[in-house]
PDB file of N, CA and C in Angstrom:
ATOM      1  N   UNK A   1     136.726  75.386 112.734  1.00  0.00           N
ATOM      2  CA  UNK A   1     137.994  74.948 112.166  1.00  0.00           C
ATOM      3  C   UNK A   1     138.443  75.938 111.102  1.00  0.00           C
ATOM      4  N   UNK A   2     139.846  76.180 110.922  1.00  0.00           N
ATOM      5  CA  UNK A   2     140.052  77.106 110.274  1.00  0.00           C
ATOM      6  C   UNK A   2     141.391  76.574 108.990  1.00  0.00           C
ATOM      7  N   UNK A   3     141.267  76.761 107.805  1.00  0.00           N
ATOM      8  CA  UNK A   3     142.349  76.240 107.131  1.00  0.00           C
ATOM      9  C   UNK A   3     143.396  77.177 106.936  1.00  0.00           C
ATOM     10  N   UNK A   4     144.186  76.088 106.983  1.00  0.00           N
ATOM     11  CA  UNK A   4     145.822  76.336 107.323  1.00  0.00           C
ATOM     12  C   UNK A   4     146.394  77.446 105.599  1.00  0.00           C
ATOM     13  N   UNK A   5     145.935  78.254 105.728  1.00  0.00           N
ATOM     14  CA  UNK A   5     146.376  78.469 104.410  1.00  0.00           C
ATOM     15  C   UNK A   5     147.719  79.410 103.872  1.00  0.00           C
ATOM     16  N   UNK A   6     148.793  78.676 103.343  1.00  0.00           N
ATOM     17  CA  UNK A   6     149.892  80.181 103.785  1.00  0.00           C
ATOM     18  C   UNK A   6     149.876  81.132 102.783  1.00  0.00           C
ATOM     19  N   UNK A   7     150.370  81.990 103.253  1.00  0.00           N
ATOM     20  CA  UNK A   7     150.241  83.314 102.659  1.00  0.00           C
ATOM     21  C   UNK A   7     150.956  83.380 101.156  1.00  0.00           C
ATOM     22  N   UNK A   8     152.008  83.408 101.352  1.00  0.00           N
ATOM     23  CA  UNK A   8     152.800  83.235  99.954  1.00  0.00           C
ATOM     24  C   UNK A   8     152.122  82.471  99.116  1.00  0.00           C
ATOM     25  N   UNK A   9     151.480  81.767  99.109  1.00  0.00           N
ATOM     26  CA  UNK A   9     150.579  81.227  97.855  1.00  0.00           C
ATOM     27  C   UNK A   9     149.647  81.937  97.719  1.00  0.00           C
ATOM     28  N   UNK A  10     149.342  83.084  98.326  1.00  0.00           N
ATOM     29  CA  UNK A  10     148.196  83.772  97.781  1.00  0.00           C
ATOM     30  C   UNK A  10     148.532  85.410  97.436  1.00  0.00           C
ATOM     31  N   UNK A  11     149.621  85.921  97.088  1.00  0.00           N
ATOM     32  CA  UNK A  11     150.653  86.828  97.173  1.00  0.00           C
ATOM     33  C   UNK A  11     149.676  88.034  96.708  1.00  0.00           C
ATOM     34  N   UNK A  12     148.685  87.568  95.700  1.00  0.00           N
ATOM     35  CA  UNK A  12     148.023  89.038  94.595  1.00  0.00           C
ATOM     36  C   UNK A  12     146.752  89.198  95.464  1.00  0.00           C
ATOM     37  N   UNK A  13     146.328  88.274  96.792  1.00  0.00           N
ATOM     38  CA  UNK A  13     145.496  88.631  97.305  1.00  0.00           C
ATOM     39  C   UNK A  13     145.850  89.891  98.615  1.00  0.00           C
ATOM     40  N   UNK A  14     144.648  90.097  99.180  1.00  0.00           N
ATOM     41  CA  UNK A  14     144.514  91.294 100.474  1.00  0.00           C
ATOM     42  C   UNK A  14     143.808  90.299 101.743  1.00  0.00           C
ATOM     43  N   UNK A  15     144.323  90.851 103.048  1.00  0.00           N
ATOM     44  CA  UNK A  15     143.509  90.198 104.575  1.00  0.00           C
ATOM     45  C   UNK A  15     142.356  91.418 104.594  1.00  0.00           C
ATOM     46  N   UNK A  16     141.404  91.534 104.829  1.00  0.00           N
ATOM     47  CA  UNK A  16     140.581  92.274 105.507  1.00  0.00           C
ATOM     48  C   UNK A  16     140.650  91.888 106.696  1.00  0.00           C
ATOM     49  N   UNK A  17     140.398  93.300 107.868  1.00  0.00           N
ATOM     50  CA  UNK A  17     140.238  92.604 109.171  1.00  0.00           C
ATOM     51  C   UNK A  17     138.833  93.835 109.637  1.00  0.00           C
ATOM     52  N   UNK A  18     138.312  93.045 110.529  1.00  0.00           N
ATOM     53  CA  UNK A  18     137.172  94.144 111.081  1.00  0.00           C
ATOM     54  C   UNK A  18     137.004  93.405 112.791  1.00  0.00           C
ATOM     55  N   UNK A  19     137.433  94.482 113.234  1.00  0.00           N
ATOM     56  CA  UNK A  19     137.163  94.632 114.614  1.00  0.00           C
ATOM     57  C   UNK A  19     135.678  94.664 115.609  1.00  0.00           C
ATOM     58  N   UNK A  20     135.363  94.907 116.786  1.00  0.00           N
ATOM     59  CA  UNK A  20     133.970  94.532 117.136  1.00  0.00           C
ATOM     60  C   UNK A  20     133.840  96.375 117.215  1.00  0.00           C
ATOM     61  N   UNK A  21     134.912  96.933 117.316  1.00  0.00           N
ATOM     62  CA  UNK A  21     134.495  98.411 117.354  1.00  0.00           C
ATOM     63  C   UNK A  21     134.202  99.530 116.342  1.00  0.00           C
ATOM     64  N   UNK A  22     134.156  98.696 115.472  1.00  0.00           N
ATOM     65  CA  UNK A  22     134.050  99.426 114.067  1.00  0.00           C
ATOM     66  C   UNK A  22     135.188  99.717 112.756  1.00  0.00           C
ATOM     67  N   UNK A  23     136.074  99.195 113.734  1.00  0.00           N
ATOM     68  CA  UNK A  23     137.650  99.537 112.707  1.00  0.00           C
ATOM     69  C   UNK A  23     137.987  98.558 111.896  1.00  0.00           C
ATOM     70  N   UNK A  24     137.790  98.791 110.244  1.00  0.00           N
ATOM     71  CA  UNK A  24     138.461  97.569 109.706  1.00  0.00           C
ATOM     72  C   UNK A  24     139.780  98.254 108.945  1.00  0.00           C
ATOM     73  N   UNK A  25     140.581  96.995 108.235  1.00  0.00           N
ATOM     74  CA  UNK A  25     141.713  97.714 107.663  1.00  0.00           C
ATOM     75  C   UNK A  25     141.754  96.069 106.323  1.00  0.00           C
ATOM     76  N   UNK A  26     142.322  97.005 105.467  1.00  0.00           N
ATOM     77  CA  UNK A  26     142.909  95.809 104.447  1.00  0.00           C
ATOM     78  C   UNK A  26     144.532  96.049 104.308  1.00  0.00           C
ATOM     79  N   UNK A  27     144.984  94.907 104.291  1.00  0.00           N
ATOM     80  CA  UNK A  27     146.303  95.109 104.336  1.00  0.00           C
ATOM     81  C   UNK A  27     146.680  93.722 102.904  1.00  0.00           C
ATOM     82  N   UNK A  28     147.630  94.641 102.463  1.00  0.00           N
ATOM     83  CA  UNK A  28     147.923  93.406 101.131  1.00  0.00           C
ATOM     84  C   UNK A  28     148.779  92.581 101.921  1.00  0.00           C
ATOM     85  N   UNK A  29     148.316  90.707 101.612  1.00  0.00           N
ATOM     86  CA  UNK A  29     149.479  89.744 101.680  1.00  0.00           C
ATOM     87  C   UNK A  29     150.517  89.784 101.670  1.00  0.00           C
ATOM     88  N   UNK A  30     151.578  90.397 100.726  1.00  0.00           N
ATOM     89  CA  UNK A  30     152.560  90.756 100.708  1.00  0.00           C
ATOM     90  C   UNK A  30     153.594  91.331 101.187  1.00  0.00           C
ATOM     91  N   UNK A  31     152.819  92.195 101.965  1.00  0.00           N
ATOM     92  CA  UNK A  31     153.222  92.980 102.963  1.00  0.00           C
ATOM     93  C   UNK A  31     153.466  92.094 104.177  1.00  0.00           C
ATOM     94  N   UNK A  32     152.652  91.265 104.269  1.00  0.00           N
ATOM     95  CA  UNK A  32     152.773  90.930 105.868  1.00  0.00           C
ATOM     96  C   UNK A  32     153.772  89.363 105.190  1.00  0.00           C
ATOM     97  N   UNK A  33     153.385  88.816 104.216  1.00  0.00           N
ATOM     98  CA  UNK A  33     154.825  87.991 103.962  1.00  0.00           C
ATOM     99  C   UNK A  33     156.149  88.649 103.797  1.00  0.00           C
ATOM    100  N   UNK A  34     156.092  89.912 103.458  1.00  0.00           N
ATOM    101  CA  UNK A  34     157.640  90.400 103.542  1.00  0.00           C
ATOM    102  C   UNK A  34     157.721  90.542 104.943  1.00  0.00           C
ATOM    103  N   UNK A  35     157.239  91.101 106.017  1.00  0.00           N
ATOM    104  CA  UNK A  35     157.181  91.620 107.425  1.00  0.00           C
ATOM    105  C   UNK A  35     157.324  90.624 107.897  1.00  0.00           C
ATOM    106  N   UNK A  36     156.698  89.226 107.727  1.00  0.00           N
ATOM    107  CA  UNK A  36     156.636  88.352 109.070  1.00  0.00           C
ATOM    108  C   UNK A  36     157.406  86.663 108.565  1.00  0.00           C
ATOM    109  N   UNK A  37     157.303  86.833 106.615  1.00  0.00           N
ATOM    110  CA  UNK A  37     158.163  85.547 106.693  1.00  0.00           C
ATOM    111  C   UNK A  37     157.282  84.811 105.381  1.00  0.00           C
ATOM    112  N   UNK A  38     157.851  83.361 104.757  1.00  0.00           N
ATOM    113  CA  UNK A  38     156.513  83.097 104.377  1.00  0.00           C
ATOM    114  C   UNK A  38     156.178  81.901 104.720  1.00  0.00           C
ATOM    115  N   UNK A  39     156.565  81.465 105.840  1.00  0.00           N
ATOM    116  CA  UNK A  39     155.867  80.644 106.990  1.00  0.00           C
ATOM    117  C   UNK A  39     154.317  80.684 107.192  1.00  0.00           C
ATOM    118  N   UNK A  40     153.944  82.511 107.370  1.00  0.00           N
ATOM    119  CA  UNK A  40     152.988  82.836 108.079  1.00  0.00           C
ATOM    120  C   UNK A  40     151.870  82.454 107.384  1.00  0.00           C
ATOM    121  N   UNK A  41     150.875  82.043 108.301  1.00  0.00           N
ATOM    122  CA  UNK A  41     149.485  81.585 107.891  1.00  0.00           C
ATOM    123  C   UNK A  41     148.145  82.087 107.625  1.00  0.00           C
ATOM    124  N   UNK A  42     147.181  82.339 107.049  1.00  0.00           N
ATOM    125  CA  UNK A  42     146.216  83.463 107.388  1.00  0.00           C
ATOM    126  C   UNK A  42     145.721  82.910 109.194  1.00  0.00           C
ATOM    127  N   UNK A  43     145.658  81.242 109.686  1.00  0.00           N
ATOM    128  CA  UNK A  43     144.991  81.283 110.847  1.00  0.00           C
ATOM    129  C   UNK A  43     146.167  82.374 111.694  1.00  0.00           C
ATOM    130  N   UNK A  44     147.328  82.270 112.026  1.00  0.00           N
ATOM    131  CA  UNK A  44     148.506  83.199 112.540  1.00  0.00           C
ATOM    132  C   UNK A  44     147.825  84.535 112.286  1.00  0.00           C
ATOM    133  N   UNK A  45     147.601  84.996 111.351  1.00  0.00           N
ATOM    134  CA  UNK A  45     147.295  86.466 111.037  1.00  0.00           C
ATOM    135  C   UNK A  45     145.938  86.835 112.425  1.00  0.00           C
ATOM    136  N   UNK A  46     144.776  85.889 112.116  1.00  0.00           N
ATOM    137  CA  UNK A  46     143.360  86.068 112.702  1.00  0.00           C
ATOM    138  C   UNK A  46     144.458  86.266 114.014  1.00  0.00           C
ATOM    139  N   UNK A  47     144.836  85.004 114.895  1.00  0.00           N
ATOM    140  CA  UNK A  47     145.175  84.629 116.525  1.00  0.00           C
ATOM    141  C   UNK A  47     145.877  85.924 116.731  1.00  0.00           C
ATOM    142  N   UNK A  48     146.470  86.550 116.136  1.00  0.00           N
ATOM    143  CA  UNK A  48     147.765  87.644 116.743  1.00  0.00           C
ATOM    144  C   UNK A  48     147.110  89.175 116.588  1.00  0.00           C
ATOM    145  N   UNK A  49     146.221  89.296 115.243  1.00  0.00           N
ATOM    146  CA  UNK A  49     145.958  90.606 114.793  1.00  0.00           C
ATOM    147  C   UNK A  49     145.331  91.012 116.114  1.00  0.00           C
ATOM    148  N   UNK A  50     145.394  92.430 116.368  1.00  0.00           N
ATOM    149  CA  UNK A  50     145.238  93.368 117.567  1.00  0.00           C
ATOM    150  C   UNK A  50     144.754  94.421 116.454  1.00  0.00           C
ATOM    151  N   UNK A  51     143.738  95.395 116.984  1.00  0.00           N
ATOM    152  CA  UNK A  51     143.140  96.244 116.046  1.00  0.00           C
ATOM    153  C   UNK A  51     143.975  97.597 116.708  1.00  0.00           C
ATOM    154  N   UNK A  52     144.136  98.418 115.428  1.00  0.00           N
ATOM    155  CA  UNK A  52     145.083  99.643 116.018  1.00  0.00           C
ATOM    156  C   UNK A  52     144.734 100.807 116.822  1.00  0.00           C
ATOM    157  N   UNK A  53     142.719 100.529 116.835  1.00  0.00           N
ATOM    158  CA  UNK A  53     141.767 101.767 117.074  1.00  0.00           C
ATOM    159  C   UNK A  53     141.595 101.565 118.464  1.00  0.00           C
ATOM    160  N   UNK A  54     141.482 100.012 118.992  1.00  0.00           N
ATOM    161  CA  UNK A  54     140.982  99.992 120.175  1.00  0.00           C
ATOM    162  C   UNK A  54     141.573  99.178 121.191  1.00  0.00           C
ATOM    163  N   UNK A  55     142.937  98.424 120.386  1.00  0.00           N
ATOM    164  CA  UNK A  55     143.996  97.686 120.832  1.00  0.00           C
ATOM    165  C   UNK A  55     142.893  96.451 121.411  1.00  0.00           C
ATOM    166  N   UNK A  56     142.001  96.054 120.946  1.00  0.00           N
ATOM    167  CA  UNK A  56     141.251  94.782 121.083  1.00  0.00           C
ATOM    168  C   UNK A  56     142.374  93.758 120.416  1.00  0.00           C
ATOM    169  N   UNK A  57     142.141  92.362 120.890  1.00  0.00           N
ATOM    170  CA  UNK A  57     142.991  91.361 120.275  1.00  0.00           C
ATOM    171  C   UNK A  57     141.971  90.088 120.736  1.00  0.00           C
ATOM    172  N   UNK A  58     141.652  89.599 119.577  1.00  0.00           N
ATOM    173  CA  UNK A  58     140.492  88.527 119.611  1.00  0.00           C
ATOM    174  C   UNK A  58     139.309  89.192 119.116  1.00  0.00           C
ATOM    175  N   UNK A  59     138.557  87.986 118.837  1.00  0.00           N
ATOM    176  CA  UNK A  59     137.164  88.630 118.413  1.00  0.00           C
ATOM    177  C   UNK A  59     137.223  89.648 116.901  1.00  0.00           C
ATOM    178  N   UNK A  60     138.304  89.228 116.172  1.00  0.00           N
ATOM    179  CA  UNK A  60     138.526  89.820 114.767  1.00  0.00           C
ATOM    180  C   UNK A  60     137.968  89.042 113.630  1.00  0.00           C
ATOM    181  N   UNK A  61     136.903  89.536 112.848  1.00  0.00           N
ATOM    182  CA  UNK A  61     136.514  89.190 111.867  1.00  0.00           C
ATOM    183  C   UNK A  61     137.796  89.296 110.593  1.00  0.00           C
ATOM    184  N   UNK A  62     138.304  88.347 109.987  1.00  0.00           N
ATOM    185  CA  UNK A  62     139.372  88.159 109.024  1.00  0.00           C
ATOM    186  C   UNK A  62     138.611  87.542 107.619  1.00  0.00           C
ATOM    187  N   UNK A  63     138.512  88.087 106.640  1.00  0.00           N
ATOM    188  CA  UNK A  63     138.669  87.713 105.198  1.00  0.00           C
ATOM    189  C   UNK A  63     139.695  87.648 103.862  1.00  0.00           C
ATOM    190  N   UNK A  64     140.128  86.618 103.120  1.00  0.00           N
ATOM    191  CA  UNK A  64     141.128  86.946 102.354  1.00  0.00           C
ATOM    192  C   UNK A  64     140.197  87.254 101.043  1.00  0.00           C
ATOM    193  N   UNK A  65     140.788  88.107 100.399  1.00  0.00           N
ATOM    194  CA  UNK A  65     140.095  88.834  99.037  1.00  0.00           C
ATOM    195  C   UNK A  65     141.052  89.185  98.234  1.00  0.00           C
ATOM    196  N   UNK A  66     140.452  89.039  97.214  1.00  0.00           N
ATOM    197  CA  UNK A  66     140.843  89.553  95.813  1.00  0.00           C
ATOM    198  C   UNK A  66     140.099  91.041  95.603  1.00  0.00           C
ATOM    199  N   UNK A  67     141.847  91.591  95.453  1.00  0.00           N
ATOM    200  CA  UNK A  67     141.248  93.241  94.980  1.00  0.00           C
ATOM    201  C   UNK A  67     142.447  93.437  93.346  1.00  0.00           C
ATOM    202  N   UNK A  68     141.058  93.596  92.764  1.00  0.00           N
ATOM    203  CA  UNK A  68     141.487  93.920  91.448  1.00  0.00           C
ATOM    204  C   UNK A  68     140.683  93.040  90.232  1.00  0.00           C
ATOM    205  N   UNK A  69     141.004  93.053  89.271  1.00  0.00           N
ATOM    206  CA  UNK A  69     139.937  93.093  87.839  1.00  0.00           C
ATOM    207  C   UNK A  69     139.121  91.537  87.973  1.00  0.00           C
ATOM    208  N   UNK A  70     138.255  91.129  87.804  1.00  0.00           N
ATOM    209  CA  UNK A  70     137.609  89.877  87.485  1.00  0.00           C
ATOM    210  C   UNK A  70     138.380  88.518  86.769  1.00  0.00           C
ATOM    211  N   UNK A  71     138.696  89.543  85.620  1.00  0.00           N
ATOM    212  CA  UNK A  71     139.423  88.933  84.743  1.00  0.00           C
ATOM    213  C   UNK A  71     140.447  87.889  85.463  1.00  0.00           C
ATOM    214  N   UNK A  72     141.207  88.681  86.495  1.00  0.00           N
ATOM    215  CA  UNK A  72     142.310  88.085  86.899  1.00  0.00           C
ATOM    216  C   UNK A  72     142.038  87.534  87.933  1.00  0.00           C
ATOM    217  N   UNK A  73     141.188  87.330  88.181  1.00  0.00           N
ATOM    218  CA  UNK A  73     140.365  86.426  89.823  1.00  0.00           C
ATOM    219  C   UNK A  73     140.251  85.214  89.419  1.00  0.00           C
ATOM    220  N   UNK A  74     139.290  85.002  88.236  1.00  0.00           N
ATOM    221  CA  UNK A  74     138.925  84.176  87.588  1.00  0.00           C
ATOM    222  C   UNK A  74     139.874  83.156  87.165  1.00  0.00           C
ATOM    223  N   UNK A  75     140.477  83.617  86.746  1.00  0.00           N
ATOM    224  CA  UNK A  75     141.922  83.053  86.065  1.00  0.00           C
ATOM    225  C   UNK A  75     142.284  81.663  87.118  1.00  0.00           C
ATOM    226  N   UNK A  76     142.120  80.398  85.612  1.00  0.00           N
ATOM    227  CA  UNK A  76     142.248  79.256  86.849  1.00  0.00           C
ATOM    228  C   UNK A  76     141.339  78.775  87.298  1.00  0.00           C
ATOM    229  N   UNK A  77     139.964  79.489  87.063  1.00  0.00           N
ATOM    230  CA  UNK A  77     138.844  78.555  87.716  1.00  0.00           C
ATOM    231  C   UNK A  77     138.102  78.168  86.975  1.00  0.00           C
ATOM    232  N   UNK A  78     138.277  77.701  85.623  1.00  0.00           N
ATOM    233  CA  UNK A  78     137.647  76.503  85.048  1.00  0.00           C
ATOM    234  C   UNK A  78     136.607  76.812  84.309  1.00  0.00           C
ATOM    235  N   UNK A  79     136.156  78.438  84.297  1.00  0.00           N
ATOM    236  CA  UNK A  79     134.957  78.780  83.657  1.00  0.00           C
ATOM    237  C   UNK A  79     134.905  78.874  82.500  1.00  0.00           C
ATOM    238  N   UNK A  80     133.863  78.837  81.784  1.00  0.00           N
ATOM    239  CA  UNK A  80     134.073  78.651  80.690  1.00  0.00           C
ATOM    240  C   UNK A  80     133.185  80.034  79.830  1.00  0.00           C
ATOM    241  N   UNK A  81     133.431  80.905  78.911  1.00  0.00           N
ATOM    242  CA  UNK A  81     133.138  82.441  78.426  1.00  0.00           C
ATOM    243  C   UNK A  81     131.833  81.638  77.509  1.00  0.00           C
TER     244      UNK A  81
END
């Protein structure tokens, strides 16, 4: 099962994708909410992504990540210094 999560709420994050052939790519959120809408879902992202190296489609390993300082990851989650 995969959660429905949309993109535009996660705007400062990145998709990682990694293929079965060795090709991964990170692409910032943002990008693909300006490109595709902000409808789009990360499950939408996994079902459609096609890798550019080997034109595989399926079988894509997908992660959403935070790229950039701790500080600002953190932010919001309750921890306490």
């Amino acid at each position: 099962m995969f959660i429905m999560i949309q993109l535009k709420n996660v705007l400062a994050h990145h998709v990682w994708l990694s293929c079965k052939c060795g090709h991964s790519n990170l692409i910032a959120v943002i990008d693909l909410v300006e490109e595709h809408g902000e409808s789009i879902t990360l499950d939408q992202v996994r079902r459609h992504a096609r890798c550019t190296q080997c034109e595989r489609k399926g079988n894509i390993q997908l992660r959403l990540v935070y790229v950039g300082g701790s500080q600002f990851a953190l932010s919001g989650s309750n921890t306490k210094e």
